[in-house]
Protein backbone atom coordinates (compact mmCIF):
# COMPACT_ATOMS: atom_id res chain seq x y z
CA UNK A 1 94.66 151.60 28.65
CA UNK A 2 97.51 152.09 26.07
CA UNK A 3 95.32 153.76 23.90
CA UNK A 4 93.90 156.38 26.14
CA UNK A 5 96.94 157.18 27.62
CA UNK A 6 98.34 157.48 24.14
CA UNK A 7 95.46 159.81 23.18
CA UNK A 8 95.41 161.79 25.87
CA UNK A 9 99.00 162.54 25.41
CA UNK A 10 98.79 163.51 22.07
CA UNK A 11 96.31 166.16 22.82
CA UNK A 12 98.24 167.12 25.63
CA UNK A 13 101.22 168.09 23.34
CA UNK A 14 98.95 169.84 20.50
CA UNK A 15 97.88 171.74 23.33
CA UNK A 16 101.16 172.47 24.67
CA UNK A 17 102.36 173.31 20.64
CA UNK A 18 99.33 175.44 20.34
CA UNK A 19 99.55 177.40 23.95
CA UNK A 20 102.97 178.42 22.85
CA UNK A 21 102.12 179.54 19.38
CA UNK A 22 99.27 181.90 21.21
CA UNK A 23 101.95 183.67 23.94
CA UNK A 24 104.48 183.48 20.81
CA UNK A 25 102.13 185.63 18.46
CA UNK A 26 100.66 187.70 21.33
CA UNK A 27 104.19 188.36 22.67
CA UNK A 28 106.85 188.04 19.95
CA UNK A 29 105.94 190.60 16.95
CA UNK A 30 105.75 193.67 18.63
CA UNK A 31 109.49 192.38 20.65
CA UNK A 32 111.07 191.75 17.81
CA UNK A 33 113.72 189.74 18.04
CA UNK A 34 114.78 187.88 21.59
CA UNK A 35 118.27 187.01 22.12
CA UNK A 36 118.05 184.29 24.95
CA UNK A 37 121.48 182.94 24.67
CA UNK A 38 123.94 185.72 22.84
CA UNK A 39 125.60 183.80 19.71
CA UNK A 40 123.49 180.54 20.43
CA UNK A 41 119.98 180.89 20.29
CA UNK A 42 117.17 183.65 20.68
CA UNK A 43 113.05 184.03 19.84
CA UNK A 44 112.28 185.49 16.18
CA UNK A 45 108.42 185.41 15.53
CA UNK A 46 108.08 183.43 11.66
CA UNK A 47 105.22 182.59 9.65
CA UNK A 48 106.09 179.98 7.57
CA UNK A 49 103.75 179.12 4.90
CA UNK A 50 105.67 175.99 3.86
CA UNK A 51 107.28 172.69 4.99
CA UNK A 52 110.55 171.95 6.63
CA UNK A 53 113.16 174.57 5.31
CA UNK A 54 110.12 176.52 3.70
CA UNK A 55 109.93 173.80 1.02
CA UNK A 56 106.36 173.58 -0.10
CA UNK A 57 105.65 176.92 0.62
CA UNK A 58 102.80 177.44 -2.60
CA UNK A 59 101.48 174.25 -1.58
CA UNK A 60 99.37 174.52 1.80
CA UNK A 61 96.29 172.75 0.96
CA UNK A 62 98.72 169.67 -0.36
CA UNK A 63 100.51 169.53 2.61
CA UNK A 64 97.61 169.56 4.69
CA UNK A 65 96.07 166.78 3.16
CA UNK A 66 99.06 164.77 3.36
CA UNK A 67 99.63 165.16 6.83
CA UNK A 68 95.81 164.61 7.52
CA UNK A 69 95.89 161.79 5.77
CA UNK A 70 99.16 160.58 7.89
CA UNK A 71 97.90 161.34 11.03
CA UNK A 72 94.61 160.09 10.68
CA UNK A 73 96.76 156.84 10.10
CA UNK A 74 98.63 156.90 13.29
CA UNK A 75 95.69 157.57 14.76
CA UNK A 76 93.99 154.55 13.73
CA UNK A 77 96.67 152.03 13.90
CA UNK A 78 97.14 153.65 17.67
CA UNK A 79 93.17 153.29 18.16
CA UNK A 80 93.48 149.25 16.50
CA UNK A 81 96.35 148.45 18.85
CA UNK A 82 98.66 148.03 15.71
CA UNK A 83 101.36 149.64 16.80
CA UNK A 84 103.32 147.73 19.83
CA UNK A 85 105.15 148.54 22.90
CA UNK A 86 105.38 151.54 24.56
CA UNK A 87 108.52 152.98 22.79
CA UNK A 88 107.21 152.67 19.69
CA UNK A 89 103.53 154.15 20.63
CA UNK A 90 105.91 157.02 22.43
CA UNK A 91 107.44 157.90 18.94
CA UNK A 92 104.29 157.32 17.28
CA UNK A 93 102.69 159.96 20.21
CA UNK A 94 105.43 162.21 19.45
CA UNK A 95 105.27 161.82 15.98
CA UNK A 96 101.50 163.03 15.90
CA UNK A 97 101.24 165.59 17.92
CA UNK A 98 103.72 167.78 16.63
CA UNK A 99 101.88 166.89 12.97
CA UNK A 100 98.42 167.71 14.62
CA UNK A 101 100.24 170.99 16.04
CA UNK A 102 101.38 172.29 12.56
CA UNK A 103 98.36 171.06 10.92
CA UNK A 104 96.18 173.48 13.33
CA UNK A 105 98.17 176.06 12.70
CA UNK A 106 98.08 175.68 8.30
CA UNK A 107 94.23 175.41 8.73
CA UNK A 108 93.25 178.23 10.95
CA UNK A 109 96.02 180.72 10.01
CA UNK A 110 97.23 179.59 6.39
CA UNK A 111 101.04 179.52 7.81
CA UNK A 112 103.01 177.66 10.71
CA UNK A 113 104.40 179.64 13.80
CA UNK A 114 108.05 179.36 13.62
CA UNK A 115 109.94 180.71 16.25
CA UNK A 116 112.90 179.14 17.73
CA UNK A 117 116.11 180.08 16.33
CA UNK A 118 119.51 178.71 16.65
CA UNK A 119 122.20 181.07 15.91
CA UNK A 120 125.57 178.94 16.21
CA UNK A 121 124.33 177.02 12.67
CA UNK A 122 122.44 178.64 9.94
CA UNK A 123 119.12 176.69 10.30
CA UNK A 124 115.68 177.54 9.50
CA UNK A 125 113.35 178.83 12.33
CA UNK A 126 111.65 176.26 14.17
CA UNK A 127 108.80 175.07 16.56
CA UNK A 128 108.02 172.64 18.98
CA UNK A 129 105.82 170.87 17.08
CA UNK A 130 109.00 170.02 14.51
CA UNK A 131 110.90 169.47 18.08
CA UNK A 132 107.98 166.74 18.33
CA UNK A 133 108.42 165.71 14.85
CA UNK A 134 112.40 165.30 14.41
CA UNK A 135 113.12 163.47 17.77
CA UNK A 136 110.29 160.95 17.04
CA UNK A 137 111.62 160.48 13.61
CA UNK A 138 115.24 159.92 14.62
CA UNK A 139 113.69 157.53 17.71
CA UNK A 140 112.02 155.22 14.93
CA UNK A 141 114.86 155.33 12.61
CA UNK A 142 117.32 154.23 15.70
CA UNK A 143 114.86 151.73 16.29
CA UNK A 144 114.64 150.50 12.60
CA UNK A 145 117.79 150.10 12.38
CA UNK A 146 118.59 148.12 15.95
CA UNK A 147 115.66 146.03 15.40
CA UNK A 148 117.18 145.48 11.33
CA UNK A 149 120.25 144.27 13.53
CA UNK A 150 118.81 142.21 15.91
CA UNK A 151 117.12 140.15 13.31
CA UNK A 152 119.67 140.01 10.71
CA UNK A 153 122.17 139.21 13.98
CA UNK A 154 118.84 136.45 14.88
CA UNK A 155 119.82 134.75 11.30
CA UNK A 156 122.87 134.73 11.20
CA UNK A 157 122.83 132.90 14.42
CA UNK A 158 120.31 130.48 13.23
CA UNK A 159 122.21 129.31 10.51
């Protein structure tokens, strides 16, 4: 049941990443601009043919393989039960749908939709797919490193 629900929610978030691309390109270029919090964050319409921070920008077909070749790997180890408890398939949900979501977007339109700005840092233009990305990431790191601790604190004990 883990699986499907796991799945399902992946899709469920590409779709939800690619839903808000489509308003975002139908609505955003010909706005310009959209302050929705003066000084802290507003809507600017990107294409960004790179990675995070526009890195890899010459290098589209690379990074698409890559991430196919990642996700295809959650996928699986989701499909073969490999990866265990529900946090860590959460992450691992987040994790590939935001991928899946940016990987759509560099195959059918050669670029990412960026599109979220925040104005009180100077960061590059974002989506919700990185949203996806970035909080799953930091989730697995916390957990990498609490479940380092608990063993190494396991050890210790056990000496």
């Amino acid at each position: 049941m883990a699986v499907i629900v796991s799945l399902l929610s992946v899709a469920v978030l590409t779709a939800v990443d690619q839903i808000i691309k489509w308003v975002v390109e139908a609505r955003l270029p010909q706005a310009g601009e959209v302050t929705v919090l003066r000084g802290f964050l507003s809507w600017e319409y990107v294409k960004n043919t790179g990675a995070a921070f526009g890195s890899f920008s010459k290098s589209t077909t690379l990074l698409s393989v890559i991430t196919a070749v990642v996700l295809l790997a959650g996928i699986v180890a989701i499909i073969m039960k490999k990866i265990k408890g529900k946090y860590l398939l959460t992450v691992s949900v987040m994790i590939i749908a935001g991928g899946l979501g940016n990987l759509i977007d560099r195959i059918v339109k050669g670029y990412v939709v960026d599109f979220i700005e925040v104005r009180f840092i100077d960061f590059p233009v974002f989506n919700f797919a990185d949203i996806l990305v970035t909080c799953g990431a930091f989730m697995l790191i916390g957990y990498l490193i609490y479940d380092t601790y608990r063993e190494y604190k396991k050890k210790k004990g056990g000496e």
